[in-house]
PDBML (XML) file of the C-alpha atoms, coordinates in Angstrom:
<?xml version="1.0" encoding="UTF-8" ?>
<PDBx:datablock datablockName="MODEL"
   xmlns:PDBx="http://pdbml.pdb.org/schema/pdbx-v50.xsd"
   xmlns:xsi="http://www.w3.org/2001/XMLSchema-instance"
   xsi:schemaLocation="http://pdbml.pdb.org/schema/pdbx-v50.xsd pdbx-v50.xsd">
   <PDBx:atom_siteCategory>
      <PDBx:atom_site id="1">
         <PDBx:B_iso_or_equiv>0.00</PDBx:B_iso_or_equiv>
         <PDBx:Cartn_x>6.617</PDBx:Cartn_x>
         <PDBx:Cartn_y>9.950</PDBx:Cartn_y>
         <PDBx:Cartn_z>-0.210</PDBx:Cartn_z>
         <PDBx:auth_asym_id>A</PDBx:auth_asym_id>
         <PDBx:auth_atom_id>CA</PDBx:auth_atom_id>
         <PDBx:auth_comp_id>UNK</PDBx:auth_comp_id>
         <PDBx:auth_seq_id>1</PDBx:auth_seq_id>
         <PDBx:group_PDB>ATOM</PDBx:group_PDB>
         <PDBx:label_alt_id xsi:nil="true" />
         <PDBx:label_asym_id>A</PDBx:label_asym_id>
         <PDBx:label_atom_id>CA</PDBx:label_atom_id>
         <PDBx:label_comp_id>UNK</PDBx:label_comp_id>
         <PDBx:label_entity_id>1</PDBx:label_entity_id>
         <PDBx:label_seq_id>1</PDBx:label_seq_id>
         <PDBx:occupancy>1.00</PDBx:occupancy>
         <PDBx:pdbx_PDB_model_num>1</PDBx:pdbx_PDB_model_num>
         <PDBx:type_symbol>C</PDBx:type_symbol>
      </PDBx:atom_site>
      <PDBx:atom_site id="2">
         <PDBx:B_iso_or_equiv>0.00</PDBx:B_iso_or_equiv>
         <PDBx:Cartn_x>4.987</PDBx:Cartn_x>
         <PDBx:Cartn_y>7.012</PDBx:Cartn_y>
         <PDBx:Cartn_z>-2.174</PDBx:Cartn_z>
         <PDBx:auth_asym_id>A</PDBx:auth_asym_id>
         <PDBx:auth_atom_id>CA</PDBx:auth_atom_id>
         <PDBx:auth_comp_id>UNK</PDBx:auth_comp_id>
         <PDBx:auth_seq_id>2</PDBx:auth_seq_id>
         <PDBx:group_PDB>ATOM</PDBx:group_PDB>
         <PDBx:label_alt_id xsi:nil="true" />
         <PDBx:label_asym_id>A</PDBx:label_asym_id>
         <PDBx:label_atom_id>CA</PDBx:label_atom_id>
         <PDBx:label_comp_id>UNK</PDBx:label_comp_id>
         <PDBx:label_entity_id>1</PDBx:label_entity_id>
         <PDBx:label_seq_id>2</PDBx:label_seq_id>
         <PDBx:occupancy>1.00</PDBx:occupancy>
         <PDBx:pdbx_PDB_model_num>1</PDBx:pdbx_PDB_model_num>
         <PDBx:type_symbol>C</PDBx:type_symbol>
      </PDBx:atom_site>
      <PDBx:atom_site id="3">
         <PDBx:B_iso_or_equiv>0.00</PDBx:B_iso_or_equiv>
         <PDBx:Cartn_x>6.135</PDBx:Cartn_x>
         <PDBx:Cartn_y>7.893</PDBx:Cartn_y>
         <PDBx:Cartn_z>-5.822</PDBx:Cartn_z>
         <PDBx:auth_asym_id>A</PDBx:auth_asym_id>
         <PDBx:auth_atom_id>CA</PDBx:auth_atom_id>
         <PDBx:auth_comp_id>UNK</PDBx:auth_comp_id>
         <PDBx:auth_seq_id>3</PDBx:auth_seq_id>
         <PDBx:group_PDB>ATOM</PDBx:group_PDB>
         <PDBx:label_alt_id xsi:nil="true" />
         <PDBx:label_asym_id>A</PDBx:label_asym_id>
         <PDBx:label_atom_id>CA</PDBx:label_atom_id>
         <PDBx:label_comp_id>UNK</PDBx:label_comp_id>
         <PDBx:label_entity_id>1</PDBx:label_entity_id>
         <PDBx:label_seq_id>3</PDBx:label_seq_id>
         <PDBx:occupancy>1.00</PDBx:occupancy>
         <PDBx:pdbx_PDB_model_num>1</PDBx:pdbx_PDB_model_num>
         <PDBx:type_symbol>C</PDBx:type_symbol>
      </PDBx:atom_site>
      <PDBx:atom_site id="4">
         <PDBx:B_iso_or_equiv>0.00</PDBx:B_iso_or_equiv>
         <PDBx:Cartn_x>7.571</PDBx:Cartn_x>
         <PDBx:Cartn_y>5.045</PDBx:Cartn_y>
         <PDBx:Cartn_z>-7.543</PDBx:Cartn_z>
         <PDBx:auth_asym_id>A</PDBx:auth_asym_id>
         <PDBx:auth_atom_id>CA</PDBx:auth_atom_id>
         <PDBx:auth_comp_id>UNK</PDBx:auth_comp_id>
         <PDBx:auth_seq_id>4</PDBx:auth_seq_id>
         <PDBx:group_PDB>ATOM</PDBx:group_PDB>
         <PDBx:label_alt_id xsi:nil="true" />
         <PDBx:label_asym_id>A</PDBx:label_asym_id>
         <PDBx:label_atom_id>CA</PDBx:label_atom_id>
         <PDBx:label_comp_id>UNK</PDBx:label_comp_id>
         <PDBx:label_entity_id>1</PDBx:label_entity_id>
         <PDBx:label_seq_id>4</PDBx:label_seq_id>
         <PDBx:occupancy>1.00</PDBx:occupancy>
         <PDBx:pdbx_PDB_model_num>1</PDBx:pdbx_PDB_model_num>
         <PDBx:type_symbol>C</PDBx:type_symbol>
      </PDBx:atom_site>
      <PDBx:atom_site id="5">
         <PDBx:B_iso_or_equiv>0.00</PDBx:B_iso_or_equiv>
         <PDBx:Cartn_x>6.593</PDBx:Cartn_x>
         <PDBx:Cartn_y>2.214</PDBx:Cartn_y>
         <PDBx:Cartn_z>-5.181</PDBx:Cartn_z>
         <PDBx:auth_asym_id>A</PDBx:auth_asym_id>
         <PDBx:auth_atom_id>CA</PDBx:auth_atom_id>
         <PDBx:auth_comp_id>UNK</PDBx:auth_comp_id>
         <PDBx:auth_seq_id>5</PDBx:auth_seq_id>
         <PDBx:group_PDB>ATOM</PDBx:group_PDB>
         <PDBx:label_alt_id xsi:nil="true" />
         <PDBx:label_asym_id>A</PDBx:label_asym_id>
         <PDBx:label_atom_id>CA</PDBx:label_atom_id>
         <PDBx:label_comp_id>UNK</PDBx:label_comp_id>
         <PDBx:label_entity_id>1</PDBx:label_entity_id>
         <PDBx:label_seq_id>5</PDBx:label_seq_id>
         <PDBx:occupancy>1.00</PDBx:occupancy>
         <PDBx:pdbx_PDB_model_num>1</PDBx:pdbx_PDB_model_num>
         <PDBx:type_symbol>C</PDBx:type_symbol>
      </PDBx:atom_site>
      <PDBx:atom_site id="6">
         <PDBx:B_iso_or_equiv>0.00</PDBx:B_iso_or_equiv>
         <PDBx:Cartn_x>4.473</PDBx:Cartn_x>
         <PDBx:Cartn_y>-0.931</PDBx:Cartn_y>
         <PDBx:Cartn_z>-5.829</PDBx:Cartn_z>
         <PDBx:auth_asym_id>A</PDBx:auth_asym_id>
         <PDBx:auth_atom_id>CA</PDBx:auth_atom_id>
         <PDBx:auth_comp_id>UNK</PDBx:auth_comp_id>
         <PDBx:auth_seq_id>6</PDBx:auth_seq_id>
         <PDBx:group_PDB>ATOM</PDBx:group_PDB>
         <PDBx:label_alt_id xsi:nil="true" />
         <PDBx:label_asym_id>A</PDBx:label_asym_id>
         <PDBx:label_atom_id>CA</PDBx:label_atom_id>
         <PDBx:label_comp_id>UNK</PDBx:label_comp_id>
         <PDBx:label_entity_id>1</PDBx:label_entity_id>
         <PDBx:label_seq_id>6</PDBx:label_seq_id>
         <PDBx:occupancy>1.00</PDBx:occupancy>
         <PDBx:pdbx_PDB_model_num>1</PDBx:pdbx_PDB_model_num>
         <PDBx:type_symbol>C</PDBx:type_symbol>
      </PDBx:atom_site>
      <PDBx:atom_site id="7">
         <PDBx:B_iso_or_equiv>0.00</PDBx:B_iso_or_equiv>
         <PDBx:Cartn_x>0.612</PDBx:Cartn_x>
         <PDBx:Cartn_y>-1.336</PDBx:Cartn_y>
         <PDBx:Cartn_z>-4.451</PDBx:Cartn_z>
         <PDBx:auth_asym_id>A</PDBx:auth_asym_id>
         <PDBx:auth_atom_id>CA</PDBx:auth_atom_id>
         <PDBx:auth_comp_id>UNK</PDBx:auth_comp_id>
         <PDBx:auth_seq_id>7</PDBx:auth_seq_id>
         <PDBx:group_PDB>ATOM</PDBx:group_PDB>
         <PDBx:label_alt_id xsi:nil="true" />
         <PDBx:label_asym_id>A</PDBx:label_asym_id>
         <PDBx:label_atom_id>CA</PDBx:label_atom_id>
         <PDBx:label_comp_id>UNK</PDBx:label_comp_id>
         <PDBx:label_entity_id>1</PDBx:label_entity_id>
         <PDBx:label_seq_id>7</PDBx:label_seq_id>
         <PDBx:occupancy>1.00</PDBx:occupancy>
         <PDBx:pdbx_PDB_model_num>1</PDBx:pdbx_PDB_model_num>
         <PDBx:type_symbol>C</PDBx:type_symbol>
      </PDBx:atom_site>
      <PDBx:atom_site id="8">
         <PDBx:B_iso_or_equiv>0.00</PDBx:B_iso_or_equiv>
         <PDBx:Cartn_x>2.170</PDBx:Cartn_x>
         <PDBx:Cartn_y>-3.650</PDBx:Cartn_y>
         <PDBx:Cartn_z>-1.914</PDBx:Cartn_z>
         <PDBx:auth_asym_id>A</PDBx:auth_asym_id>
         <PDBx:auth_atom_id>CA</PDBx:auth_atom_id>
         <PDBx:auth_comp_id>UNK</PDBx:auth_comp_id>
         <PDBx:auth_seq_id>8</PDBx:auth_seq_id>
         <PDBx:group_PDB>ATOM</PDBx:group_PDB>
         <PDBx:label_alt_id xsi:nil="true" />
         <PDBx:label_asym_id>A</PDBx:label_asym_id>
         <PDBx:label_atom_id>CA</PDBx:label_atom_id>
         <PDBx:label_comp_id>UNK</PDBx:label_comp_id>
         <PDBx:label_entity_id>1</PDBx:label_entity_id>
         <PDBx:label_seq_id>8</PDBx:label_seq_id>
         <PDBx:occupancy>1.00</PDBx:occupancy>
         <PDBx:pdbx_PDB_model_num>1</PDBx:pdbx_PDB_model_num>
         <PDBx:type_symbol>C</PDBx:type_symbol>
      </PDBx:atom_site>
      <PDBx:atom_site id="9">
         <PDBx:B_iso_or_equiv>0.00</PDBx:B_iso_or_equiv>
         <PDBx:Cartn_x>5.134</PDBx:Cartn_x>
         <PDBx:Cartn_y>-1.315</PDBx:Cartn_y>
         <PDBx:Cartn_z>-0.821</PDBx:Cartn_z>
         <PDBx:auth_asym_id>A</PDBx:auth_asym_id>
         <PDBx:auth_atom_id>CA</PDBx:auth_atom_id>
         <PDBx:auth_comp_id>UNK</PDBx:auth_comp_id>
         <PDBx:auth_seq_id>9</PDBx:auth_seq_id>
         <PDBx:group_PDB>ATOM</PDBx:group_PDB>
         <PDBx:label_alt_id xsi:nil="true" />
         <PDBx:label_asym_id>A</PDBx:label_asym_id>
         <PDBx:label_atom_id>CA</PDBx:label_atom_id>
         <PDBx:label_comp_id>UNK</PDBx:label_comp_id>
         <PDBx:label_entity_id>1</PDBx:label_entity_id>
         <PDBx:label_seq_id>9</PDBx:label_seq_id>
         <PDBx:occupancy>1.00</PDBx:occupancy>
         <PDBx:pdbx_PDB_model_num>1</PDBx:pdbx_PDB_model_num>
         <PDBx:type_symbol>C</PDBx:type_symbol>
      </PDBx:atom_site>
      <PDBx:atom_site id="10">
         <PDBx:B_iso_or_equiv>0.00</PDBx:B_iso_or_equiv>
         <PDBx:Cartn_x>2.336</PDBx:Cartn_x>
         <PDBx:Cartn_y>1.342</PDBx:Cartn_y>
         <PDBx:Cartn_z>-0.068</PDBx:Cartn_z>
         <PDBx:auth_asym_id>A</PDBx:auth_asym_id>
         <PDBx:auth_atom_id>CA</PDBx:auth_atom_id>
         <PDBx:auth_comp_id>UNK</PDBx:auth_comp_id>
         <PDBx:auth_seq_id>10</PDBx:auth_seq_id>
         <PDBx:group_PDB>ATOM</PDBx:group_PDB>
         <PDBx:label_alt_id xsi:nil="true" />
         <PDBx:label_asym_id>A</PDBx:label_asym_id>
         <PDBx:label_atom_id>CA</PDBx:label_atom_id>
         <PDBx:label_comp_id>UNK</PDBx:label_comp_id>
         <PDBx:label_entity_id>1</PDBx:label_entity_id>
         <PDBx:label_seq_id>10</PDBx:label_seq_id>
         <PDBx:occupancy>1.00</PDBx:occupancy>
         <PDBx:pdbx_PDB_model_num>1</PDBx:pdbx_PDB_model_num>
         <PDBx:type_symbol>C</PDBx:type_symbol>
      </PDBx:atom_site>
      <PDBx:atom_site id="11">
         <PDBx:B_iso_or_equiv>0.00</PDBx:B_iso_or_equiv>
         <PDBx:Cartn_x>0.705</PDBx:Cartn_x>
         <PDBx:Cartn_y>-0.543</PDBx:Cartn_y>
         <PDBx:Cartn_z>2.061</PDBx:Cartn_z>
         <PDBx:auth_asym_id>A</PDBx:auth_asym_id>
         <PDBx:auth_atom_id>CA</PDBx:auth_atom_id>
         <PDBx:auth_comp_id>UNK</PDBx:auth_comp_id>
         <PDBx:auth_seq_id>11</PDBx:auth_seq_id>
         <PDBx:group_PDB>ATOM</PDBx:group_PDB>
         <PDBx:label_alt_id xsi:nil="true" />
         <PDBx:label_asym_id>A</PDBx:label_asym_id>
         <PDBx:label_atom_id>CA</PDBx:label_atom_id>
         <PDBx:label_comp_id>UNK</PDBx:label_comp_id>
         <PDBx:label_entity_id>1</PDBx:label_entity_id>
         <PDBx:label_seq_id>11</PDBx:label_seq_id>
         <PDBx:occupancy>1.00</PDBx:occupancy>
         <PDBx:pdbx_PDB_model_num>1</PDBx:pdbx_PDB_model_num>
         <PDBx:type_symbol>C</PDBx:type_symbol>
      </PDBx:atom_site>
      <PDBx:atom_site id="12">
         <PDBx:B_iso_or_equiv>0.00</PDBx:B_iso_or_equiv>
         <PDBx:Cartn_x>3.540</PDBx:Cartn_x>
         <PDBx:Cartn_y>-1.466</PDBx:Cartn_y>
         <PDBx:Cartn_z>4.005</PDBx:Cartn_z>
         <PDBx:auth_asym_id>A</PDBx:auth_asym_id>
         <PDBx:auth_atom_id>CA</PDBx:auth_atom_id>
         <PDBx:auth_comp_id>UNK</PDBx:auth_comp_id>
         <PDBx:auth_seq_id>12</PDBx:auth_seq_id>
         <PDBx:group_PDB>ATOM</PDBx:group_PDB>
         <PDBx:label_alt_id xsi:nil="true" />
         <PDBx:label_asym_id>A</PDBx:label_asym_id>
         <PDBx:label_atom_id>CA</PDBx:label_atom_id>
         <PDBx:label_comp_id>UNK</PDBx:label_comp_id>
         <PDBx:label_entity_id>1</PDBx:label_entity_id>
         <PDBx:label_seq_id>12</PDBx:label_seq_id>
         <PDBx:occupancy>1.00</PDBx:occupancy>
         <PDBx:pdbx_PDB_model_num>1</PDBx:pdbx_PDB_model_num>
         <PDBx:type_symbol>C</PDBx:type_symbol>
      </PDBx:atom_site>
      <PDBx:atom_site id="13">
         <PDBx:B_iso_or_equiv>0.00</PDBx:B_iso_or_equiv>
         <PDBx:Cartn_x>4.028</PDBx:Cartn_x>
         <PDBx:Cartn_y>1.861</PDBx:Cartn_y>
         <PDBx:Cartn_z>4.469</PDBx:Cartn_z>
         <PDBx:auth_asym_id>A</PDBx:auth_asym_id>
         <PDBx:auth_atom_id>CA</PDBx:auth_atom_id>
         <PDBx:auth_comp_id>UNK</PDBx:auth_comp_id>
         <PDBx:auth_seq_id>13</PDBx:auth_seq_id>
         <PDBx:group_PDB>ATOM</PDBx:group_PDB>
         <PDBx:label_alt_id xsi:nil="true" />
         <PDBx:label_asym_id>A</PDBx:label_asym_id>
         <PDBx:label_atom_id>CA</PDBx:label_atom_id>
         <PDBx:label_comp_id>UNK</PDBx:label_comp_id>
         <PDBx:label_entity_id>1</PDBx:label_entity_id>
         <PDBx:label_seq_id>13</PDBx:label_seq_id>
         <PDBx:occupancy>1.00</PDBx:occupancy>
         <PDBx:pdbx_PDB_model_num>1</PDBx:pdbx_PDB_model_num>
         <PDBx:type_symbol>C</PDBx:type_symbol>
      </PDBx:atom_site>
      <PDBx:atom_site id="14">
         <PDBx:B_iso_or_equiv>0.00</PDBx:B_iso_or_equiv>
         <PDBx:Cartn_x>0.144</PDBx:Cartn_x>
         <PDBx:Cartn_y>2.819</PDBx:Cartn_y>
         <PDBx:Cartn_z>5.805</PDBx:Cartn_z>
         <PDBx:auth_asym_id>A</PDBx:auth_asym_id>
         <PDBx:auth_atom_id>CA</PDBx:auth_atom_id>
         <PDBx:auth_comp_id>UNK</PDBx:auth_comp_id>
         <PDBx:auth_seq_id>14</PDBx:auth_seq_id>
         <PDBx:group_PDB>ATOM</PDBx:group_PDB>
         <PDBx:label_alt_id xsi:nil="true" />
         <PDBx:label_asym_id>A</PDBx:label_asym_id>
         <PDBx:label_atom_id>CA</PDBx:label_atom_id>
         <PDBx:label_comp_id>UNK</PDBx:label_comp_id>
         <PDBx:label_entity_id>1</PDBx:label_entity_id>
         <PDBx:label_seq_id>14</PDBx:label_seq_id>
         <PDBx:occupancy>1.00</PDBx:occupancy>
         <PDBx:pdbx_PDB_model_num>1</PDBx:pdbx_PDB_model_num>
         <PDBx:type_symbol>C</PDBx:type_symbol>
      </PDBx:atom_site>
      <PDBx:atom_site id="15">
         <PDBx:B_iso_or_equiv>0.00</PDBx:B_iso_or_equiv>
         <PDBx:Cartn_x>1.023</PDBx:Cartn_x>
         <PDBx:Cartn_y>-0.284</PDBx:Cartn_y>
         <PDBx:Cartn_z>8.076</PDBx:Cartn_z>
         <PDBx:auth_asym_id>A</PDBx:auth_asym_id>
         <PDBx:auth_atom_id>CA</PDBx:auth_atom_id>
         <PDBx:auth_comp_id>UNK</PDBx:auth_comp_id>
         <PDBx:auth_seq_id>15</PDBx:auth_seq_id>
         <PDBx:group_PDB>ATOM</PDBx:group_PDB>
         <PDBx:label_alt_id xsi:nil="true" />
         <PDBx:label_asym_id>A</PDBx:label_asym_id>
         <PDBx:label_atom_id>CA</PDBx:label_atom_id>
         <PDBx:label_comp_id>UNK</PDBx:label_comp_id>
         <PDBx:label_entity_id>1</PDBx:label_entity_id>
         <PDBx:label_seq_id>15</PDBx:label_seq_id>
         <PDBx:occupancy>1.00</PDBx:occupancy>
         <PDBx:pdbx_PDB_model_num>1</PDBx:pdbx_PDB_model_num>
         <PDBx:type_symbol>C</PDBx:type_symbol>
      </PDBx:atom_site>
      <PDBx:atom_site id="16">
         <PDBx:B_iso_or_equiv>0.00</PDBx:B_iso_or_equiv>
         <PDBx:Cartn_x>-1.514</PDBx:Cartn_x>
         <PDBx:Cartn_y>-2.562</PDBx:Cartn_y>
         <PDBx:Cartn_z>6.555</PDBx:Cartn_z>
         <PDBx:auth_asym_id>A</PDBx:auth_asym_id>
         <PDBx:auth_atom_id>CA</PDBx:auth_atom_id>
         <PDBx:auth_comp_id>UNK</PDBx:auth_comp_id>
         <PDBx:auth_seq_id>16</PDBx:auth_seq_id>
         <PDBx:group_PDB>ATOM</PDBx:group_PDB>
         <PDBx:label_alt_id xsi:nil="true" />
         <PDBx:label_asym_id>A</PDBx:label_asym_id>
         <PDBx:label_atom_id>CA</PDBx:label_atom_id>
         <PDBx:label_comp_id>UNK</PDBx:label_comp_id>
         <PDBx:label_entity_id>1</PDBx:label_entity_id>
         <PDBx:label_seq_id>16</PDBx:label_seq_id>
         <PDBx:occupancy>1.00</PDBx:occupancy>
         <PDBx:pdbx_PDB_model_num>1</PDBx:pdbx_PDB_model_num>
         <PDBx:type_symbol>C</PDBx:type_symbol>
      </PDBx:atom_site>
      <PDBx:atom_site id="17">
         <PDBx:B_iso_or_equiv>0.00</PDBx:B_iso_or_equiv>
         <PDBx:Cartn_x>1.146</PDBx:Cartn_x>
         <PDBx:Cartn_y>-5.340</PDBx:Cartn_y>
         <PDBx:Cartn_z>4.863</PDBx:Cartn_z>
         <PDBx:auth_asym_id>A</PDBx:auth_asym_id>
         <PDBx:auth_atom_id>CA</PDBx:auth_atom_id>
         <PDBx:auth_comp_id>UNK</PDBx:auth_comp_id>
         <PDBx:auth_seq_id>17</PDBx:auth_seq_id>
         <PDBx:group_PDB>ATOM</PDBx:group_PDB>
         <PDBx:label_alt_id xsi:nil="true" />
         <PDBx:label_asym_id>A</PDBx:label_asym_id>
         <PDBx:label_atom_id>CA</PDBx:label_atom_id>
         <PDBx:label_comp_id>UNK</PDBx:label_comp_id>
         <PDBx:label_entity_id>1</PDBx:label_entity_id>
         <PDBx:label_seq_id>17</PDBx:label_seq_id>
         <PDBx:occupancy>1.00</PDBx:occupancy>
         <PDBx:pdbx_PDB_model_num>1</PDBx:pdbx_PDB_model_num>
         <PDBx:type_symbol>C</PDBx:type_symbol>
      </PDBx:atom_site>
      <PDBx:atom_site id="18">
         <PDBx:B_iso_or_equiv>0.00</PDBx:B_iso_or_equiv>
         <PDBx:Cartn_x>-0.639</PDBx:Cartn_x>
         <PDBx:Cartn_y>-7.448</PDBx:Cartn_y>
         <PDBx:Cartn_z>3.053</PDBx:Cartn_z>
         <PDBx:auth_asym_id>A</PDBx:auth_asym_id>
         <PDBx:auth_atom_id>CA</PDBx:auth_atom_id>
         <PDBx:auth_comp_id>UNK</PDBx:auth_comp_id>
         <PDBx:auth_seq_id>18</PDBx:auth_seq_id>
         <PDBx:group_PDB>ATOM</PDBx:group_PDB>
         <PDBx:label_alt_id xsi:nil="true" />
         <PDBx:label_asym_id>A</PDBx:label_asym_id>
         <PDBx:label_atom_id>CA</PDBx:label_atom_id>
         <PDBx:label_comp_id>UNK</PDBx:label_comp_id>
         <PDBx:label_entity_id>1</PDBx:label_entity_id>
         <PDBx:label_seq_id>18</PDBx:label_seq_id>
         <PDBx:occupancy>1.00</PDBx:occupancy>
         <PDBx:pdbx_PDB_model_num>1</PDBx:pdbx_PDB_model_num>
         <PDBx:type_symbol>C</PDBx:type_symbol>
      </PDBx:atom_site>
      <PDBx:atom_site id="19">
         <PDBx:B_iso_or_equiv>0.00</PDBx:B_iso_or_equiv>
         <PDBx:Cartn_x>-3.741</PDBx:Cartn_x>
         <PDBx:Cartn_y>-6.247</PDBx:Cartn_y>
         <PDBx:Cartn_z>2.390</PDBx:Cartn_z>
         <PDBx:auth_asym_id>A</PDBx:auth_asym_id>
         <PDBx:auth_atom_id>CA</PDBx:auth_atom_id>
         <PDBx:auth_comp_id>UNK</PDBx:auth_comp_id>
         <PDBx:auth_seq_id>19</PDBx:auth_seq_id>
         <PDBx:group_PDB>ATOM</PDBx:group_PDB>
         <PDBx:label_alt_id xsi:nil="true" />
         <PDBx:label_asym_id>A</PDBx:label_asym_id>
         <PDBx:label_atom_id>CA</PDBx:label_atom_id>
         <PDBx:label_comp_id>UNK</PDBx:label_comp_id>
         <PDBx:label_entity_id>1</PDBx:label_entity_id>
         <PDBx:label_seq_id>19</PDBx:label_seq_id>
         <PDBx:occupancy>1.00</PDBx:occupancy>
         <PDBx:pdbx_PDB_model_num>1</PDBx:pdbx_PDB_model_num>
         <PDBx:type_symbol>C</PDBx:type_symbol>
      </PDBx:atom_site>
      <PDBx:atom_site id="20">
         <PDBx:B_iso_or_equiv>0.00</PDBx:B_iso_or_equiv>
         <PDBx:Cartn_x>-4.930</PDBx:Cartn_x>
         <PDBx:Cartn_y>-5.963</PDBx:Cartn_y>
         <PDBx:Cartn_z>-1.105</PDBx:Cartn_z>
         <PDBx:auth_asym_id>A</PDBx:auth_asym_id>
         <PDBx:auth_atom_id>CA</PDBx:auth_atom_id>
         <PDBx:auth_comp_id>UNK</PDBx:auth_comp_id>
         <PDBx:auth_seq_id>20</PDBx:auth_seq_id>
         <PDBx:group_PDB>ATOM</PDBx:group_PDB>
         <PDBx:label_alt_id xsi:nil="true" />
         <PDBx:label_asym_id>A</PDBx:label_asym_id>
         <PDBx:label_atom_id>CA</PDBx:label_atom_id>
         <PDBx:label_comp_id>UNK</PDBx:label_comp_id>
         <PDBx:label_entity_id>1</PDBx:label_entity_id>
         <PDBx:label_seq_id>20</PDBx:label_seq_id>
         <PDBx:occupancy>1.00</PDBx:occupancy>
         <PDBx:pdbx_PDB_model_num>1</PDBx:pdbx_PDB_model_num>
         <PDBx:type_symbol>C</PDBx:type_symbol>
      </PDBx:atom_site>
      <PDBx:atom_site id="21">
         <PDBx:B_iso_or_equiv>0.00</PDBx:B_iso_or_equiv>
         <PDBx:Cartn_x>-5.530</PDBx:Cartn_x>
         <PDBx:Cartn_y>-1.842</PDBx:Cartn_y>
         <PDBx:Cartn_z>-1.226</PDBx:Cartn_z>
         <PDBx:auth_asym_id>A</PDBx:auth_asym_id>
         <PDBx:auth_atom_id>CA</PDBx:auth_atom_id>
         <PDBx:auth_comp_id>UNK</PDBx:auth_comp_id>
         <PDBx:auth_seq_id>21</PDBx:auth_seq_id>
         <PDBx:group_PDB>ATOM</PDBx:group_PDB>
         <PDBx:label_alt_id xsi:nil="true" />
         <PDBx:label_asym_id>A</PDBx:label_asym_id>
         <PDBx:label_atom_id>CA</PDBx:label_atom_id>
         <PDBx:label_comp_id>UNK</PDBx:label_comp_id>
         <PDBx:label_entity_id>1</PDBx:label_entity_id>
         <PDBx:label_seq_id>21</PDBx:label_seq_id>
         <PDBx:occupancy>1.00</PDBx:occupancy>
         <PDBx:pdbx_PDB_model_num>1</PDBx:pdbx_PDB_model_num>
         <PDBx:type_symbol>C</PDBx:type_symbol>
      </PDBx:atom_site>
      <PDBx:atom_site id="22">
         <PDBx:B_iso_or_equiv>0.00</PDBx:B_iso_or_equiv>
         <PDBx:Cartn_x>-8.652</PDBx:Cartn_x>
         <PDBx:Cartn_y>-1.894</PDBx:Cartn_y>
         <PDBx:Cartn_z>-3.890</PDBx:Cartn_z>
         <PDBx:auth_asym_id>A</PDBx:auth_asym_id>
         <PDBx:auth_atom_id>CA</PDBx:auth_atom_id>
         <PDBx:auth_comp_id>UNK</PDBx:auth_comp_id>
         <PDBx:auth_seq_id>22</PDBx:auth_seq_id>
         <PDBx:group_PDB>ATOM</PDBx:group_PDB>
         <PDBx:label_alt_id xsi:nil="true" />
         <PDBx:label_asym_id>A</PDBx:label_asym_id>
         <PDBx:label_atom_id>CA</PDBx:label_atom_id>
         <PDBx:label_comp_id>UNK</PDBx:label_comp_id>
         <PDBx:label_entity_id>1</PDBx:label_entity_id>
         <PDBx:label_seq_id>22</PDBx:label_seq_id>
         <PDBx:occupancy>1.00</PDBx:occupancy>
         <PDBx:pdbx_PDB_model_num>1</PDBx:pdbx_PDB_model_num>
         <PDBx:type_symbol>C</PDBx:type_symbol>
      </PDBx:atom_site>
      <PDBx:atom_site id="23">
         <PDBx:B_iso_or_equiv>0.00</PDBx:B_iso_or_equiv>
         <PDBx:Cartn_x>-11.711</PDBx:Cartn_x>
         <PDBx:Cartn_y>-0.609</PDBx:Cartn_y>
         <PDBx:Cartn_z>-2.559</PDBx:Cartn_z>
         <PDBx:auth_asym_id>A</PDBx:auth_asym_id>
         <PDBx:auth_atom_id>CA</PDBx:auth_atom_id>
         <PDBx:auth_comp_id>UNK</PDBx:auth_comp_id>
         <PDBx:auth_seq_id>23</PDBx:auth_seq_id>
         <PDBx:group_PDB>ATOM</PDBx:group_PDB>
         <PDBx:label_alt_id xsi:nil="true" />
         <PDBx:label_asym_id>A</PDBx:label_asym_id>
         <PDBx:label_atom_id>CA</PDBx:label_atom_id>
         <PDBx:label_comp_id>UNK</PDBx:label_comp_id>
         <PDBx:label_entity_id>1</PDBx:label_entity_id>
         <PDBx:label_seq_id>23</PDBx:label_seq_id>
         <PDBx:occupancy>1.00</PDBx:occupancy>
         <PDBx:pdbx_PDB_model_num>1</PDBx:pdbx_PDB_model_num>
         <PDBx:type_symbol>C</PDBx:type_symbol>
      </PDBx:atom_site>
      <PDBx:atom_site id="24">
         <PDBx:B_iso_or_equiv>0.00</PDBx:B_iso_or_equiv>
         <PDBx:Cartn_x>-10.241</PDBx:Cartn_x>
         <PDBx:Cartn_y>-0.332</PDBx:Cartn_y>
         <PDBx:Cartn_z>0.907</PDBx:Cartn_z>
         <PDBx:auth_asym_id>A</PDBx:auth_asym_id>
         <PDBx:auth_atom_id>CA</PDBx:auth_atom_id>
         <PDBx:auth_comp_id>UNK</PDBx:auth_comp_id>
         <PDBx:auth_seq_id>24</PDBx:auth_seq_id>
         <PDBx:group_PDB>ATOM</PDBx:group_PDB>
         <PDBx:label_alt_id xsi:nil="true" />
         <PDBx:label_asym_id>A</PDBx:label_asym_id>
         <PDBx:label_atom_id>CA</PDBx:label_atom_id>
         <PDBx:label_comp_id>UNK</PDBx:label_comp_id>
         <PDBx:label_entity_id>1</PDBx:label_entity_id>
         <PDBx:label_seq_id>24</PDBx:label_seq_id>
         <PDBx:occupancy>1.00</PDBx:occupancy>
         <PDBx:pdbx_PDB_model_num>1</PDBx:pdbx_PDB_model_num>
         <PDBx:type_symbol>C</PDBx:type_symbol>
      </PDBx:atom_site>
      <PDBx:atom_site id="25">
         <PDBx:B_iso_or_equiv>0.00</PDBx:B_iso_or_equiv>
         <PDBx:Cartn_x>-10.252</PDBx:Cartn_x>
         <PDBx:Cartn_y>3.626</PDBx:Cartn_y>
         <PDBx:Cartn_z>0.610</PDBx:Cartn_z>
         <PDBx:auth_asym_id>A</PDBx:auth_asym_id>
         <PDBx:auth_atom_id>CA</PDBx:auth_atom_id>
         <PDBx:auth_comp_id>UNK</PDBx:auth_comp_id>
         <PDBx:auth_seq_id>25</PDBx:auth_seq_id>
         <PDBx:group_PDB>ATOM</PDBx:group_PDB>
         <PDBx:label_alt_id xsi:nil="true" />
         <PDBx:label_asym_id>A</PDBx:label_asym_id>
         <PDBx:label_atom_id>CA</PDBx:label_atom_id>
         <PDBx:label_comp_id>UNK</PDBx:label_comp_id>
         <PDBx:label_entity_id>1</PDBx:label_entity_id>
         <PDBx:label_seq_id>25</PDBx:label_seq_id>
         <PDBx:occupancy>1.00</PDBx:occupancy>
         <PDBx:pdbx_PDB_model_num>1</PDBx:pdbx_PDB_model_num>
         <PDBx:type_symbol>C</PDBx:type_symbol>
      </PDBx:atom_site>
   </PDBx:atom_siteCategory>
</PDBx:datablock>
């Protein structure tokens, strides 16, 4: 359901706007 959106957009979606998603996994 992610394909084709930005590092930010993702996160929006896992409810975490904002956060920068590197090493957060």
């Amino acid at each position: 359901t992610l394909d084709g959106l930005s590092d930010a957009e993702v996160m929006d979606k896992l409810g975490h706007t904002g956060v920068f998603p590197e090493g957060r996994f």
